[in-house]
N, C-alpha and C. Protein backbone atom coordinates (compact mmCIF):
# COMPACT_ATOMS: atom_id res chain seq x y z
N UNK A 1 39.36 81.68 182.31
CA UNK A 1 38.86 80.56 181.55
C UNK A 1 39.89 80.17 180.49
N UNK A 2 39.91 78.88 180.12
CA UNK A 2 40.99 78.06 179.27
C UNK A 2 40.51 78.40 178.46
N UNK A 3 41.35 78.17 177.04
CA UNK A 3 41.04 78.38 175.52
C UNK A 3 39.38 77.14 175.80
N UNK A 4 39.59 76.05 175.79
CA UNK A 4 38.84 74.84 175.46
C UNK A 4 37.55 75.31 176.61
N UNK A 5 37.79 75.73 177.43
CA UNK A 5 36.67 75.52 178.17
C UNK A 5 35.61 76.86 177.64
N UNK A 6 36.16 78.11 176.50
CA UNK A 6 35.51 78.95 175.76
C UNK A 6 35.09 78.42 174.68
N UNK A 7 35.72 77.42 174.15
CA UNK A 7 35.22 76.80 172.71
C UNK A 7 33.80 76.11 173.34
N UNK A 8 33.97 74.94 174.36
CA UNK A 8 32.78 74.28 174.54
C UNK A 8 31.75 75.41 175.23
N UNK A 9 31.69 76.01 175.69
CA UNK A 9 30.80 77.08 176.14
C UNK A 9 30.16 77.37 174.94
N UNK A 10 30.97 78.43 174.02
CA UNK A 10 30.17 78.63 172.89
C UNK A 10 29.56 77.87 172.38
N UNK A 11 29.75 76.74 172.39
CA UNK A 11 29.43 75.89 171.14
C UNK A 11 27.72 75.25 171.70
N UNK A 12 26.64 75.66 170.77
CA UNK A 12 25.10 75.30 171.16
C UNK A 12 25.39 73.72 170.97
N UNK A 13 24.67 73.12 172.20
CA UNK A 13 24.64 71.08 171.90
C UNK A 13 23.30 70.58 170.57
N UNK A 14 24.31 70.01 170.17
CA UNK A 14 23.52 69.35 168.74
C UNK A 14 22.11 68.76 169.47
N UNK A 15 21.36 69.45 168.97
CA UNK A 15 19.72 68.91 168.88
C UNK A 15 19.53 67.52 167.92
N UNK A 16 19.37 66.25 168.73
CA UNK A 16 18.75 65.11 167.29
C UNK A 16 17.72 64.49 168.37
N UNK A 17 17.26 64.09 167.33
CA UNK A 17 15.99 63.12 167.67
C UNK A 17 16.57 61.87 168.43
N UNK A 18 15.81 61.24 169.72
CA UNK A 18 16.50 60.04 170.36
C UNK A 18 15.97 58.95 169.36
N UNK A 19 14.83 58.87 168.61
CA UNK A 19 14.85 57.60 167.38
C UNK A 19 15.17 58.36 166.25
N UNK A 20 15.83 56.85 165.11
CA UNK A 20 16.00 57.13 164.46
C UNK A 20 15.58 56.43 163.35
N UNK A 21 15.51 56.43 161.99
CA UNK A 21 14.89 55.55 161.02
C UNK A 21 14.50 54.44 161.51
N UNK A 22 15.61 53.26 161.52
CA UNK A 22 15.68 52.23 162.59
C UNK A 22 14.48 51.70 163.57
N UNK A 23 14.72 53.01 164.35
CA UNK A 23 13.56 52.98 165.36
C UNK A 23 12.07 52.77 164.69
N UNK A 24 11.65 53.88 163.92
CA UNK A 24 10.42 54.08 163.23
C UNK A 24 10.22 52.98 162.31
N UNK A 25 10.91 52.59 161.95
CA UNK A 25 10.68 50.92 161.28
C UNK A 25 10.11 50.04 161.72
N UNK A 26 11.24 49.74 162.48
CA UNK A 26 10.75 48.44 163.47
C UNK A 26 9.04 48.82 163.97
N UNK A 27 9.23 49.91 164.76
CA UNK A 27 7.56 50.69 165.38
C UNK A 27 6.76 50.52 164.40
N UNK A 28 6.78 50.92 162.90
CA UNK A 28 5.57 50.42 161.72
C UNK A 28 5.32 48.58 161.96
N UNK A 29 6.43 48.15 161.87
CA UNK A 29 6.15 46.63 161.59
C UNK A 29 5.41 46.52 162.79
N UNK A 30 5.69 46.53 163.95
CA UNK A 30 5.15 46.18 164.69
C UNK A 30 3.99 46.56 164.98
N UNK A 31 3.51 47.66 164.63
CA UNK A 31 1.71 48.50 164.21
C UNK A 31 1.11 47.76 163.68
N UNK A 32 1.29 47.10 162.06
CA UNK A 32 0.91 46.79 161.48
C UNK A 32 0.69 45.15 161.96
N UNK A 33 2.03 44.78 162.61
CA UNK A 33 1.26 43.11 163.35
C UNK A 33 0.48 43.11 164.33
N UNK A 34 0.41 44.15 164.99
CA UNK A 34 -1.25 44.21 166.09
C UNK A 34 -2.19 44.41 165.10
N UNK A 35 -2.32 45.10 164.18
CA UNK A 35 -3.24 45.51 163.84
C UNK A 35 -4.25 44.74 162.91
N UNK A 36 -2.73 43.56 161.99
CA UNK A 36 -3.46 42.47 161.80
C UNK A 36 -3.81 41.46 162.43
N UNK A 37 -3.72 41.20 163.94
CA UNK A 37 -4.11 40.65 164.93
C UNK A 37 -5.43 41.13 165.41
N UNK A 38 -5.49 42.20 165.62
CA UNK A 38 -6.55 42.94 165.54
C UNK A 38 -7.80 42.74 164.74
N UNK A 39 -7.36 42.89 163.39
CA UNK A 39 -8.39 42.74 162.14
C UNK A 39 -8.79 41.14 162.28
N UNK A 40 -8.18 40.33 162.75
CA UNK A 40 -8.45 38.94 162.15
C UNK A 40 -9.04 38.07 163.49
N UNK A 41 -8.92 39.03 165.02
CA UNK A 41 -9.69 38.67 165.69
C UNK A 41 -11.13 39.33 165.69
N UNK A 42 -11.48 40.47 164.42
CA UNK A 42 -12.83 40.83 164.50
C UNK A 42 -13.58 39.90 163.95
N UNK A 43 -15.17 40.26 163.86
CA UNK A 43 -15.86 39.33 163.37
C UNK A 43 -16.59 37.67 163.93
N UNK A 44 -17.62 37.26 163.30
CA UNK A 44 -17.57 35.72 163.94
C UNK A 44 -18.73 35.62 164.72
N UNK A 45 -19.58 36.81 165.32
CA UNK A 45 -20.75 36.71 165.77
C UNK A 45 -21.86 36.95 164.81
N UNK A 46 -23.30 36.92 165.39
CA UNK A 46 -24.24 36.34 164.85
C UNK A 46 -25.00 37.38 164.88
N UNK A 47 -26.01 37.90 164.00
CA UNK A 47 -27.05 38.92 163.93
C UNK A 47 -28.11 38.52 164.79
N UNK A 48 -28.58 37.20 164.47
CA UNK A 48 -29.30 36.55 165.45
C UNK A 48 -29.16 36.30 167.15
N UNK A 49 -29.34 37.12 168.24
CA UNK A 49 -29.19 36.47 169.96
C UNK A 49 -29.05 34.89 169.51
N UNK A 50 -30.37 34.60 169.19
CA UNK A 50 -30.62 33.42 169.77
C UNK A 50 -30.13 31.96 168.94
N UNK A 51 -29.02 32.48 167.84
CA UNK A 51 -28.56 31.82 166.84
C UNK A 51 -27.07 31.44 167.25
N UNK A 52 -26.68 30.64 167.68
CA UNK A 52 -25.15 30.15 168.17
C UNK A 52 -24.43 29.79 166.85
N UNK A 53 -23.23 30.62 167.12
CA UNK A 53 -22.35 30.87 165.84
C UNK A 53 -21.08 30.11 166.22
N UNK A 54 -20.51 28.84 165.80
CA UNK A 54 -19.37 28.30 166.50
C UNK A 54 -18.19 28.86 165.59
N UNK A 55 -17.89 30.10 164.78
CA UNK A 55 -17.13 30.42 163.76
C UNK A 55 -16.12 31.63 165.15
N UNK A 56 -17.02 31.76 166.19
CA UNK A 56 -15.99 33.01 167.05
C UNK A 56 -14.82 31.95 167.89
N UNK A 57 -14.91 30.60 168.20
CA UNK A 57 -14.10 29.85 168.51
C UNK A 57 -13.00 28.91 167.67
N UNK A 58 -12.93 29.65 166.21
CA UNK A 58 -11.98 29.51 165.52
C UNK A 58 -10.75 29.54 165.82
N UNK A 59 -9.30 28.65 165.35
CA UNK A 59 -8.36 28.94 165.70
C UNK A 59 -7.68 30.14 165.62
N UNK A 60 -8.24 30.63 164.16
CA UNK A 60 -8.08 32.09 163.99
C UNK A 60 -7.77 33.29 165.09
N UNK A 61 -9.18 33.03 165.69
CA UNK A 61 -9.64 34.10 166.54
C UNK A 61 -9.00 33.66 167.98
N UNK A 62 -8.82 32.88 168.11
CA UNK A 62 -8.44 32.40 169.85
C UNK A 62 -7.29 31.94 169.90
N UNK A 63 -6.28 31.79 168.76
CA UNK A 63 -4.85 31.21 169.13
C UNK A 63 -4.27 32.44 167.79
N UNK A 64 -4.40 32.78 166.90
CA UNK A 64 -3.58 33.11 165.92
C UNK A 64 -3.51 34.61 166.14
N UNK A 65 -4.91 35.44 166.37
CA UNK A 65 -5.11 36.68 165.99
C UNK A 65 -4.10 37.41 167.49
N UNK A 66 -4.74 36.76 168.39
CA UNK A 66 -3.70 37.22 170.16
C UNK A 66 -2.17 36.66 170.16
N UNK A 67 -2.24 35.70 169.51
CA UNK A 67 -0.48 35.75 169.26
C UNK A 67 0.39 37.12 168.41
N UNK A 68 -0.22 37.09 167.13
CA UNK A 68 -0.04 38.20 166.64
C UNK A 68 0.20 39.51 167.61
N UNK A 69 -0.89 40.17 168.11
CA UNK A 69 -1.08 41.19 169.25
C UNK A 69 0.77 41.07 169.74
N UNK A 70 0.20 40.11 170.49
CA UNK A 70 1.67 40.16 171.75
C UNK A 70 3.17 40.02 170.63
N UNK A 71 2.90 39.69 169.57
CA UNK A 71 4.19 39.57 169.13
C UNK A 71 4.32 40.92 168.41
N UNK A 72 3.37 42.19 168.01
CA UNK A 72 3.65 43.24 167.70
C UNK A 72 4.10 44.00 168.82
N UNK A 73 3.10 43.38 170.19
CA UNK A 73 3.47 44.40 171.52
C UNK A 73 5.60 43.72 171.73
N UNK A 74 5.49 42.89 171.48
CA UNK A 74 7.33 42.61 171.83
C UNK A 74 8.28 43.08 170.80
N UNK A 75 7.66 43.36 169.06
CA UNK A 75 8.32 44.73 168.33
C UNK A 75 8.27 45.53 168.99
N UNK A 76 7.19 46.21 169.02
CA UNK A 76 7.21 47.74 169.80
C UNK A 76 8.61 47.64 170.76
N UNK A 77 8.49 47.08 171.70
CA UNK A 77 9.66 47.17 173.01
C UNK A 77 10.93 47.08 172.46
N UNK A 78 11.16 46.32 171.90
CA UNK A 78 12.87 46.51 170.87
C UNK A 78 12.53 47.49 170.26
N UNK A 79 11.52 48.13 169.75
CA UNK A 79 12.07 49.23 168.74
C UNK A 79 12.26 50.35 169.74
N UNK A 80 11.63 50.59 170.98
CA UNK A 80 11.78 51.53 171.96
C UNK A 80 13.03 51.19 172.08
N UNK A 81 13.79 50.12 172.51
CA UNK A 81 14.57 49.82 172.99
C UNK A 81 16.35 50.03 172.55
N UNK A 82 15.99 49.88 171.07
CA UNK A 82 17.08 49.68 169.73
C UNK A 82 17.38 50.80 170.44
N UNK A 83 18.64 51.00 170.33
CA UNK A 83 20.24 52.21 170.36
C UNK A 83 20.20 52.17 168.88
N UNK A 84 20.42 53.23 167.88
CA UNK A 84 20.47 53.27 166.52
C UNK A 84 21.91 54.10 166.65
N UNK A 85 22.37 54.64 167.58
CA UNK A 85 23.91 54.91 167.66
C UNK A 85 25.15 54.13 167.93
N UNK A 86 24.40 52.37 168.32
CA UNK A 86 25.53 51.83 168.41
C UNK A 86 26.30 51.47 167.42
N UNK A 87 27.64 51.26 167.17
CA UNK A 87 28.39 50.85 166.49
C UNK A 87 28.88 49.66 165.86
N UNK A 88 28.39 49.16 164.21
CA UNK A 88 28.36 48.17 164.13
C UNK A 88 29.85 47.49 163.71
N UNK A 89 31.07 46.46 164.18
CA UNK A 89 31.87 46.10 164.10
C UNK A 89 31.92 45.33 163.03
């Protein structure tokens, strides 16, 4: 065996985490925009059956709160996605 091919033998491979700050960032923001998508599509129905509540067909609830959703679900995927080892020029 070569000098070098005893050095890398010995040598244990560095243990790191595949995310990194970076990663876990982006992943909060994007938690937190489902989640206010989430929160802001609850609500809007009626205690009453037989009482029609036109407040659940809000723009809120049917265009704003599910946009939200999908735009936290497309954080999430870049933050899976982010390389936090690439090199910035």
């Amino acid at each position: 065996m070569s000098k070098k091919q005893k050095q890398s033998h010995n040598q244990q491979p560095k243990s790191e985490f595949i995310f990194q700050k970076r990663n876990y960032m982006w992943m909060f923001i994007g938690l937190g925009c489902m989640a206010l998508g989430f929160i802001l599509m609850s609500g809007g129905g009626s205690d009453d059956p037989n009482i029609f509540n036109p407040d659940i067909y809000s723009f809120r609830r049917i265009r704003l709160a599910p946009t939200l959703v999908l735009i936290g679900l497309g954080i999430e995927i870049y933050a899976i996605l982010l390389n936090p080892h690439k090199k910035k020029k």
